[in-house]
N, C-alpha and C. Protein backbone atom coordinates (compact mmCIF):
# COMPACT_ATOMS: atom_id res chain seq x y z
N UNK A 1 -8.59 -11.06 -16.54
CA UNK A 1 -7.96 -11.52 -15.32
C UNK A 1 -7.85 -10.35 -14.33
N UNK A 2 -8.03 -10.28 -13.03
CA UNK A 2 -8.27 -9.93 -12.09
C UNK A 2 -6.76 -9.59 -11.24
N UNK A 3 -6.12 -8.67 -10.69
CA UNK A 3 -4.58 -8.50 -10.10
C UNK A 3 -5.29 -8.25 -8.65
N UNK A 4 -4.78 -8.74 -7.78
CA UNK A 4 -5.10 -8.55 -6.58
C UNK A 4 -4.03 -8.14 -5.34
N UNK A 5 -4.44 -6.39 -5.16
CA UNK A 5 -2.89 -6.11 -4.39
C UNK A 5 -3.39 -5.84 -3.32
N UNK A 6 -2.54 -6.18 -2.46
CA UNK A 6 -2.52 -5.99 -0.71
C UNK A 6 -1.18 -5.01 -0.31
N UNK A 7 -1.06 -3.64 0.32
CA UNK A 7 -0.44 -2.91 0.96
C UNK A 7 -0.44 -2.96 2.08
N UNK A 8 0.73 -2.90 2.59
CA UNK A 8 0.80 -3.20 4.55
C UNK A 8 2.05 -2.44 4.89
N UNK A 9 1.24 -2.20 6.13
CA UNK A 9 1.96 -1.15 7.02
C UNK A 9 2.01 -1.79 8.14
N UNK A 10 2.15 -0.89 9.47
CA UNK A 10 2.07 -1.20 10.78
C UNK A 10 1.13 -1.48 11.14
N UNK A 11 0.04 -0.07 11.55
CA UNK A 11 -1.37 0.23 11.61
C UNK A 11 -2.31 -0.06 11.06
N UNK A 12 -2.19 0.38 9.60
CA UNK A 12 -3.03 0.37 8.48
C UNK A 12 -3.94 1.84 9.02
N UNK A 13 -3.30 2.90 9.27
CA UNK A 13 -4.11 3.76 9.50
C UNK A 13 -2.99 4.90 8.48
N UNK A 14 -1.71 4.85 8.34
CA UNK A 14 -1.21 5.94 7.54
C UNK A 14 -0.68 5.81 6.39
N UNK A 15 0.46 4.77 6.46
CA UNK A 15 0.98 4.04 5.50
C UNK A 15 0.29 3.63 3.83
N UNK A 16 -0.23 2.36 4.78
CA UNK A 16 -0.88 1.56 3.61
C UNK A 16 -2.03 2.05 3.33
N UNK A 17 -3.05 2.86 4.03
CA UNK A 17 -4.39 3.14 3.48
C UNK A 17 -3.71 4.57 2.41
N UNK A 18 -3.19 5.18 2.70
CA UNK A 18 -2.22 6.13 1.46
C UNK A 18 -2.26 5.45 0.53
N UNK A 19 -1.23 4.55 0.24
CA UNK A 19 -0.74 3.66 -0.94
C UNK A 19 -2.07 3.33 -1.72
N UNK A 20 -3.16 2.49 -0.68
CA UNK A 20 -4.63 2.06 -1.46
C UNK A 20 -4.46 2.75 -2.12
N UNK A 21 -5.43 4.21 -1.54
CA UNK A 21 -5.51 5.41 -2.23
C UNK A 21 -4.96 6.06 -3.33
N UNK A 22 -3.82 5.95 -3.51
CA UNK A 22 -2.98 6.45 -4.20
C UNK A 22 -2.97 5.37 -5.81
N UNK A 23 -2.85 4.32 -5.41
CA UNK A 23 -2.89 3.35 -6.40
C UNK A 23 -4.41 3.03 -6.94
N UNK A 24 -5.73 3.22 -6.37
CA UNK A 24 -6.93 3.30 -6.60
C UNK A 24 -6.91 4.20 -7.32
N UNK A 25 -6.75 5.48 -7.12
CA UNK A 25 -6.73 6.71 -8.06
C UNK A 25 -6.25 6.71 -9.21
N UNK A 26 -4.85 5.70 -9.41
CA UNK A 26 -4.06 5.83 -10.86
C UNK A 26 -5.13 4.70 -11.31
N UNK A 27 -5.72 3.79 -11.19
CA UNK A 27 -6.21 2.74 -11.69
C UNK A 27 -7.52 3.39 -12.50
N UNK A 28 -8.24 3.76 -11.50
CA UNK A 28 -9.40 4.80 -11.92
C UNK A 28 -9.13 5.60 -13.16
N UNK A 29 -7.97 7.00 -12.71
CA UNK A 29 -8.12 7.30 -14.07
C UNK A 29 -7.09 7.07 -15.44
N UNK A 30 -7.34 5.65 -15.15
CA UNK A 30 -6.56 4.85 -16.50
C UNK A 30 -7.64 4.12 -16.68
N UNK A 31 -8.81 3.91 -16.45
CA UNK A 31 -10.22 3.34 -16.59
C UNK A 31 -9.72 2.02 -16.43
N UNK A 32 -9.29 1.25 -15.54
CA UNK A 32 -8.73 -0.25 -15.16
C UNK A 32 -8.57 -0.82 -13.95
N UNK A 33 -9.75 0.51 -13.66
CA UNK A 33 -10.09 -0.23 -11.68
C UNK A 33 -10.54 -1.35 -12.12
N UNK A 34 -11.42 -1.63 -13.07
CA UNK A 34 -11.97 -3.23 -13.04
C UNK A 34 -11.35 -4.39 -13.42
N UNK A 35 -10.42 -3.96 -13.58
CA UNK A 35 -9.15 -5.18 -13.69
C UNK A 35 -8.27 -5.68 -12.15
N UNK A 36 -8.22 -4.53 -11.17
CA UNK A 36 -7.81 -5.23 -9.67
C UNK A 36 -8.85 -5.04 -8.88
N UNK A 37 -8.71 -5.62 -7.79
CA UNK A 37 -8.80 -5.61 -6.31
C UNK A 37 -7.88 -5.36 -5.80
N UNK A 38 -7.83 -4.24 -4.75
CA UNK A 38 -7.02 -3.39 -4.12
C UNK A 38 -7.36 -3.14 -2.33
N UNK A 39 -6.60 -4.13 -1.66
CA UNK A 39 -6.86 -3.63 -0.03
C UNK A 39 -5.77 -3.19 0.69
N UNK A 40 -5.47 -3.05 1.51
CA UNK A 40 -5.00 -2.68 2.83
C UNK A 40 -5.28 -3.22 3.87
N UNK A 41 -3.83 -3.42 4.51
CA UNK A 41 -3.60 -4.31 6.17
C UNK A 41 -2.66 -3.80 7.10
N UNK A 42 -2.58 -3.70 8.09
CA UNK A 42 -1.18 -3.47 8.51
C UNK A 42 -0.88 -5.35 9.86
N UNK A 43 0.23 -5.10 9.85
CA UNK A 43 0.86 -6.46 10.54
C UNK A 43 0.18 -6.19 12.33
N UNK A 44 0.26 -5.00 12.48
CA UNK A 44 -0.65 -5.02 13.92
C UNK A 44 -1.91 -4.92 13.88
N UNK A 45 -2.34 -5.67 15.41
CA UNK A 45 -4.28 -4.96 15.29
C UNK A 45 -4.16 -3.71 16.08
N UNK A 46 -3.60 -3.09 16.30
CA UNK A 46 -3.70 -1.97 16.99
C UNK A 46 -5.08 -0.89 16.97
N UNK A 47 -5.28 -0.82 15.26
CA UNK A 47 -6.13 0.09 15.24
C UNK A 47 -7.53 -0.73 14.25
N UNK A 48 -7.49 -2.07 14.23
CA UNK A 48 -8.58 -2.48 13.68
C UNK A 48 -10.49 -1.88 13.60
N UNK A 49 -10.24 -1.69 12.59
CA UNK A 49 -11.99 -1.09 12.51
C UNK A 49 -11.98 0.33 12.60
N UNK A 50 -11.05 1.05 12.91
CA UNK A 50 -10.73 2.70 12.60
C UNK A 50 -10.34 3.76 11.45
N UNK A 51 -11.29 4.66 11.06
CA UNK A 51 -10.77 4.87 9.65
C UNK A 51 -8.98 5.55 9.76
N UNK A 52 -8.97 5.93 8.55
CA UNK A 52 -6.96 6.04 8.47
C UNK A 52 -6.96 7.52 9.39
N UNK A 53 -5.72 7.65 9.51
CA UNK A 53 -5.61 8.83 10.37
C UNK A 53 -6.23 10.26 9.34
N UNK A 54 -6.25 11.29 10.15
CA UNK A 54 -7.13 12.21 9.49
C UNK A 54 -6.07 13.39 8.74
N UNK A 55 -4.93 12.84 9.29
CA UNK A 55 -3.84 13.99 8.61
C UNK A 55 -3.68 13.41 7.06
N UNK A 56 -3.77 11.80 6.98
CA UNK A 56 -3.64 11.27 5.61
C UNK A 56 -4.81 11.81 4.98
N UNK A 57 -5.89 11.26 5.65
CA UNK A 57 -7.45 11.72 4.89
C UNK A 57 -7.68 13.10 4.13
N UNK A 58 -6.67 13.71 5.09
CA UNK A 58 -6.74 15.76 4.32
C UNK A 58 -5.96 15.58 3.15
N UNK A 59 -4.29 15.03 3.74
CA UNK A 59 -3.72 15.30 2.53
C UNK A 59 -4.14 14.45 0.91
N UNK A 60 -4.45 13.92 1.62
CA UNK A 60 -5.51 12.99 -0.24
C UNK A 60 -6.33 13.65 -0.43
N UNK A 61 -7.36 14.06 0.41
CA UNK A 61 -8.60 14.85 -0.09
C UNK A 61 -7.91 16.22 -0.78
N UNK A 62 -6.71 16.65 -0.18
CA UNK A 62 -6.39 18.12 -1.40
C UNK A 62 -5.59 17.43 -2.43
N UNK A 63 -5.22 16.24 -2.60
CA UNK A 63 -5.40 15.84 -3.98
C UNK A 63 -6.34 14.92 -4.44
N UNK A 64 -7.12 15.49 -3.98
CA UNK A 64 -8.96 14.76 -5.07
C UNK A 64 -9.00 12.99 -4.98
N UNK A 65 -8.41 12.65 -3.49
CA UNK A 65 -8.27 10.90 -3.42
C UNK A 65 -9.00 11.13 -1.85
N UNK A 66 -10.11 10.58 -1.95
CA UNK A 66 -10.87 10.19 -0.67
C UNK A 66 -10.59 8.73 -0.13
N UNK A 67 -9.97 8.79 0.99
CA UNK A 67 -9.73 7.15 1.58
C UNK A 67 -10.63 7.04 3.20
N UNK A 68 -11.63 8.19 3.42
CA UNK A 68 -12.15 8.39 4.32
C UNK A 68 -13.11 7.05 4.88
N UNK A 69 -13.37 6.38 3.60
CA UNK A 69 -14.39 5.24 4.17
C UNK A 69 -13.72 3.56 4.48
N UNK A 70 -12.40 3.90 4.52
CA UNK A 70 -11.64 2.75 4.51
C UNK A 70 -11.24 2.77 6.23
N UNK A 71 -11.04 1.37 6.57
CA UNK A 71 -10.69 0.71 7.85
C UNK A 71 -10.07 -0.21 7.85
N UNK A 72 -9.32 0.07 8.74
CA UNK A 72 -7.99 -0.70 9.38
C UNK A 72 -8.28 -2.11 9.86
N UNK A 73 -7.56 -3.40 9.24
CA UNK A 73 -7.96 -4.43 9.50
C UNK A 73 -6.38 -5.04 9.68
N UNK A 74 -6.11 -6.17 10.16
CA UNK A 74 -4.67 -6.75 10.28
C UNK A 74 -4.81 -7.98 9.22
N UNK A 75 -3.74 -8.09 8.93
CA UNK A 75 -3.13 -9.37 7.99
C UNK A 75 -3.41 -10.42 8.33
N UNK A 76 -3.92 -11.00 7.55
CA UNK A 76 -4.36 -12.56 8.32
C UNK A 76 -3.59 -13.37 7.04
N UNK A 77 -3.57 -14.92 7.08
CA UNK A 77 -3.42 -16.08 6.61
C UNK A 77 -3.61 -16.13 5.65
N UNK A 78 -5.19 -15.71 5.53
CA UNK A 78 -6.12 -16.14 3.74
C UNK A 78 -5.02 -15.26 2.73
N UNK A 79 -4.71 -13.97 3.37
CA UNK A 79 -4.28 -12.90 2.35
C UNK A 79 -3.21 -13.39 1.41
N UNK A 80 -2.60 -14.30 2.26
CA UNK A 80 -1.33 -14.57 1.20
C UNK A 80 -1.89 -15.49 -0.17
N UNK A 81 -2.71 -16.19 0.17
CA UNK A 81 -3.33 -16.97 -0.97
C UNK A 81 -4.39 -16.53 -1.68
N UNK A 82 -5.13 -15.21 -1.57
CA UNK A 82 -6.00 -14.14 -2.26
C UNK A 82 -5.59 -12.77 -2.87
N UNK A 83 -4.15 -13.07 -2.26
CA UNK A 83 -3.94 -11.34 -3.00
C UNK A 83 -2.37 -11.92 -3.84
N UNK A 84 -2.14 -10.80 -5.39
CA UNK A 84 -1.17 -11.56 -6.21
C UNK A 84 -0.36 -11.31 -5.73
N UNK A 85 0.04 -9.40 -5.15
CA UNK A 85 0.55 -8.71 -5.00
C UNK A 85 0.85 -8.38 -3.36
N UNK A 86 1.48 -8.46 -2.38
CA UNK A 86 1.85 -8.07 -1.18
C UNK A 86 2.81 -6.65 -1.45
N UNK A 87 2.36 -5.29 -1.25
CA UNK A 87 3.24 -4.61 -1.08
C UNK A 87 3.53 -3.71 0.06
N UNK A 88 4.91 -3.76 0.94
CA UNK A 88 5.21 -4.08 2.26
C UNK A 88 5.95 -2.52 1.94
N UNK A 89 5.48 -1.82 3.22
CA UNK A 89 5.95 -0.29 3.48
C UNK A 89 7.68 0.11 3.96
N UNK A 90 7.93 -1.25 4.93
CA UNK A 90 9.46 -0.71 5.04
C UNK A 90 9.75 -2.17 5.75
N UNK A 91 11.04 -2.33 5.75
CA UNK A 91 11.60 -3.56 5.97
C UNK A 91 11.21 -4.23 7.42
N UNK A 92 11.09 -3.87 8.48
CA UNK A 92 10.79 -4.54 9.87
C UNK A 92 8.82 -5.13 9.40
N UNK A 93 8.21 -4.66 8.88
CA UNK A 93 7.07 -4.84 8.93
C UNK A 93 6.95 -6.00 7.30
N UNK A 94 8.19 -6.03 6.21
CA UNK A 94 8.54 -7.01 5.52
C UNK A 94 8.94 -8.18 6.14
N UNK A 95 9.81 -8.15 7.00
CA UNK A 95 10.18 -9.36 8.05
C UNK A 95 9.10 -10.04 8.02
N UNK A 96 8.41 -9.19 9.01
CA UNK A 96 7.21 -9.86 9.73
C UNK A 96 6.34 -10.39 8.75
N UNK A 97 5.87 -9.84 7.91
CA UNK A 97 4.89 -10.27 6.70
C UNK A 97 5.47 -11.70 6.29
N UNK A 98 6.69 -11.41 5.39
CA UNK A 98 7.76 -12.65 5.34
C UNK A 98 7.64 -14.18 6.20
N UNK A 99 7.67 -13.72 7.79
CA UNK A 99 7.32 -14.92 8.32
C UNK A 99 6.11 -15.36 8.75
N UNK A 100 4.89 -14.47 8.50
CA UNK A 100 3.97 -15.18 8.44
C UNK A 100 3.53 -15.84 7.33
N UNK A 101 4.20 -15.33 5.99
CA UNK A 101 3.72 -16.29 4.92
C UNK A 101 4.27 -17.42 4.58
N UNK A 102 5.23 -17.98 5.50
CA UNK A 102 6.18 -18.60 5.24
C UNK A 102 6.28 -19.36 3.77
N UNK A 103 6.69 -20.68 3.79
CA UNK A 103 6.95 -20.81 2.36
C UNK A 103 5.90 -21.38 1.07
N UNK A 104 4.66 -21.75 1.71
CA UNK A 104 3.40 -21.68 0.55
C UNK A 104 2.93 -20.18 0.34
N UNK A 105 3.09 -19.31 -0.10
CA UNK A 105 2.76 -18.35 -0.52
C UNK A 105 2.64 -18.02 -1.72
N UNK A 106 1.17 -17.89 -1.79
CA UNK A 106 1.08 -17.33 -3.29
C UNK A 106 1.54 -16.23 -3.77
N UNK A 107 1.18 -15.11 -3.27
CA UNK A 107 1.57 -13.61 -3.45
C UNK A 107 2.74 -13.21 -3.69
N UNK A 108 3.47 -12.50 -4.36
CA UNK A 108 4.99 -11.90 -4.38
C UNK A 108 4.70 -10.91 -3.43
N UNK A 109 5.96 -11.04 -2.39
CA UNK A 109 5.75 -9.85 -1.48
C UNK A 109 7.35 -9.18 -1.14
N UNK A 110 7.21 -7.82 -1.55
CA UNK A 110 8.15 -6.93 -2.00
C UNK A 110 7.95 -5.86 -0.64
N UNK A 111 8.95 -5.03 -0.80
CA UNK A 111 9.15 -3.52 -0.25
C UNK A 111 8.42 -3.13 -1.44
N UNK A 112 7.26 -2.21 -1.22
CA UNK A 112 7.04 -1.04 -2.62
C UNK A 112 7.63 -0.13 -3.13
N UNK A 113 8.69 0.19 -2.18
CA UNK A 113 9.33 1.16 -3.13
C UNK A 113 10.21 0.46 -3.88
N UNK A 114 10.21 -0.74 -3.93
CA UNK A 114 11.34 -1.15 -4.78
C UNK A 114 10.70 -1.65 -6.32
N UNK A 115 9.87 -0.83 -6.60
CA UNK A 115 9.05 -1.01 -7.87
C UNK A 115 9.80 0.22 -8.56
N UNK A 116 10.12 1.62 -7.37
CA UNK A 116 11.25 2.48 -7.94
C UNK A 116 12.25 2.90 -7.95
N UNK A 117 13.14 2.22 -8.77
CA UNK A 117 14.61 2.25 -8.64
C UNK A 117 15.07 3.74 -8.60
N UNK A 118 14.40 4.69 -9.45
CA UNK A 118 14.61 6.00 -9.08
C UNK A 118 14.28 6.63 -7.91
N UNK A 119 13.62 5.76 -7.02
CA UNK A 119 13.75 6.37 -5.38
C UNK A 119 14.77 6.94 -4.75
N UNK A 120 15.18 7.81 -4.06
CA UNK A 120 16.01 7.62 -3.21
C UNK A 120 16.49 7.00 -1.68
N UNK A 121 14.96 6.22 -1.39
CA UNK A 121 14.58 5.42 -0.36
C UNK A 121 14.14 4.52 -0.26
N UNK A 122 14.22 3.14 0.21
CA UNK A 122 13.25 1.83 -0.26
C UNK A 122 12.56 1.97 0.73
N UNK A 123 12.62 2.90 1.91
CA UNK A 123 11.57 2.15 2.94
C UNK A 123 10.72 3.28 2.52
N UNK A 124 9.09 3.25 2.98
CA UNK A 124 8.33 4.49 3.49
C UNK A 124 8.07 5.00 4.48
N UNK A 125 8.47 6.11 5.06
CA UNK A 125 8.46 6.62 6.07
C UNK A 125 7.53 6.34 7.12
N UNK A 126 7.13 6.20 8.53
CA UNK A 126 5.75 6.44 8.98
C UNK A 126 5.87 7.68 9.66
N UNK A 127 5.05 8.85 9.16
CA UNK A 127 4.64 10.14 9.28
C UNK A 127 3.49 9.78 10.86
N UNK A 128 3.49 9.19 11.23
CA UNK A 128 2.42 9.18 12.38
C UNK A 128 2.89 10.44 13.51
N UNK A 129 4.36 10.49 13.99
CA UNK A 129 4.70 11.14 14.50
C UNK A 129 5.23 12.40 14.70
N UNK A 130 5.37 13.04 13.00
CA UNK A 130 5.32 13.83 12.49
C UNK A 130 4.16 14.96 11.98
N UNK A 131 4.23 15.52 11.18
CA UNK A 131 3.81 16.77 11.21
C UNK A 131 3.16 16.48 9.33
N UNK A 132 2.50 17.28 8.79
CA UNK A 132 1.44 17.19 7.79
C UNK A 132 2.67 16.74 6.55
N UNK A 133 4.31 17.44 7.04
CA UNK A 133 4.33 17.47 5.64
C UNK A 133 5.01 15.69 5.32
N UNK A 134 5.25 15.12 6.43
CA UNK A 134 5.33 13.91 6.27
C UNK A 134 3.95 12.98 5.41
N UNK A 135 2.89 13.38 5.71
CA UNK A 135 2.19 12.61 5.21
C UNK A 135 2.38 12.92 3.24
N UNK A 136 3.06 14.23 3.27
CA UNK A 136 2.98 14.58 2.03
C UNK A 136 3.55 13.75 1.21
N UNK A 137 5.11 13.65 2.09
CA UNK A 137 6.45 12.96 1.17
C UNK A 137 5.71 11.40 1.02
N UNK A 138 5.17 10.75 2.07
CA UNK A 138 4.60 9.91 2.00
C UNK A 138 3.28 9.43 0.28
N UNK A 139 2.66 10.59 -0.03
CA UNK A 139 1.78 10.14 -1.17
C UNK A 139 2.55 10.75 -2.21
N UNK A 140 3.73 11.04 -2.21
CA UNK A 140 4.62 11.17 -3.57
C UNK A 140 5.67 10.21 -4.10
N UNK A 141 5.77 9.61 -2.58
CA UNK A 141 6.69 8.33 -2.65
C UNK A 141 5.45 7.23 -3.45
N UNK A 142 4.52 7.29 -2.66
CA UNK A 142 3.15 5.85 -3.21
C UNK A 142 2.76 6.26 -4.91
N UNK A 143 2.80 7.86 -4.84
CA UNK A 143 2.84 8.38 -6.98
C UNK A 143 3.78 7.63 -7.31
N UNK A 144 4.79 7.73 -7.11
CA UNK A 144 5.87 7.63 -8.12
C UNK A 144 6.01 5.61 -7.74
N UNK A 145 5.91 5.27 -7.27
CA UNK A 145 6.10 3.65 -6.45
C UNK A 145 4.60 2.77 -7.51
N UNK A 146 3.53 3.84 -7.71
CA UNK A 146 1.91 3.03 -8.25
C UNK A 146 2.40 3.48 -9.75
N UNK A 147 3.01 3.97 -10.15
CA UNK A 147 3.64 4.18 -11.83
C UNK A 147 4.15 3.28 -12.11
N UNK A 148 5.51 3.37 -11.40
CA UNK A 148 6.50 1.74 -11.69
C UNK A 148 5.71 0.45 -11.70
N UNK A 149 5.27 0.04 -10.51
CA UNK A 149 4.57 -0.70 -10.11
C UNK A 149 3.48 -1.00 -11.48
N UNK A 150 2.48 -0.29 -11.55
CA UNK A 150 1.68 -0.50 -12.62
C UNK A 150 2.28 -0.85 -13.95
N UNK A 151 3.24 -0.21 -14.15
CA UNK A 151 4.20 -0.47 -15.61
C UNK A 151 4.88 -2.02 -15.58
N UNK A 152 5.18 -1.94 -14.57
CA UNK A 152 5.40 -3.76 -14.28
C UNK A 152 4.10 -4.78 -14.50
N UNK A 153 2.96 -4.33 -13.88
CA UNK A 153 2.41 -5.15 -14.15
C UNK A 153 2.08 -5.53 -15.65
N UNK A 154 1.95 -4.25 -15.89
CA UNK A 154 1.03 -4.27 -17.65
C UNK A 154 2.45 -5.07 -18.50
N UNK A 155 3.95 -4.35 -18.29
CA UNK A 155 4.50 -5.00 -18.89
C UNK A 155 6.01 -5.80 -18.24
N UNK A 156 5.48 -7.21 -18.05
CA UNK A 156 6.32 -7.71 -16.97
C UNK A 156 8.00 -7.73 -17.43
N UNK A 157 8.29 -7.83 -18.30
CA UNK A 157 9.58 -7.98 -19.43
C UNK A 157 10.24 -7.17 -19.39
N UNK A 158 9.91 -5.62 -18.94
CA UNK A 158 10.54 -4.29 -19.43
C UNK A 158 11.07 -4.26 -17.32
């Protein structure tokens, strides 16, 4: 069986193409990429068809996660009924997700950080306006958020 997760942000240029990334990488080397499908959206078209910003692109590339060939697309309709998983970057952009799926929705759609109760934050920051080391806190929050997360999936009970 096949898990199908969707990450969303604003843009889909800092946020959620991180998270992909970040969660592609743990999947990979747990040899169980071929068990999901893994995309990225953000709730605006703002930046549709643009790869992620380039401050994210560095800070993954110095940890050995290339998200350079990925592009920014917006949330549409189908997603809620193709993907299992909706995981939503911070609460205003949960709203919104929220009411476009209104109440046929297939997908469970969460805040991601709330996969870690040991967070000290449920939302994820957006580093857009900030400076490199935001993008940092940003792919340590999506480490520690694609652990939980994954441990849930494999074992839903615990």
């Amino acid at each position: 069986m096949v898990t199908r997760v969707l990450f969303i942000c604003l843009g889909n240029i800092c946020r959620s193409p991180i998270a992909e990334g970040v969660f592609r990488a743990l999947i990979q080397e747990r040899g169980i990429d071929d068990q999901f499908v893994v995309d990225s959206a953000g709730t605006a078209g703002y930046h549709v068809g643009e790869g992620p910003d380039e401050r994210a692109v560095r800070a993954l590339k110095g940890r050995k996660v290339d998200i350079s060939d990925l592009r920014a697309r917006q949330l549409q309709s189908s997603d809620f009924d193709e993907f299992d998983y909706i995981l939503v970057a911070d609460r205003q952009n949960l709203k919104d997700v929220q009411t476009l799926a209104g109440d046929n929705c297939h997908a469970e759609v969460r805040l991601f950080l709330s996969y870690d109760p040991e967070s000290k934050v449920d939302e994820i920051p957006d580093p857009y306006y900030g400076g490199s080391e935001g993008f940092e806190t940003v792919i340590d929050l999506c480490k520690a958020a694609s652990e939980k997360f994954l441990q849930h999936i494999q074992n839903p009970a615990k």
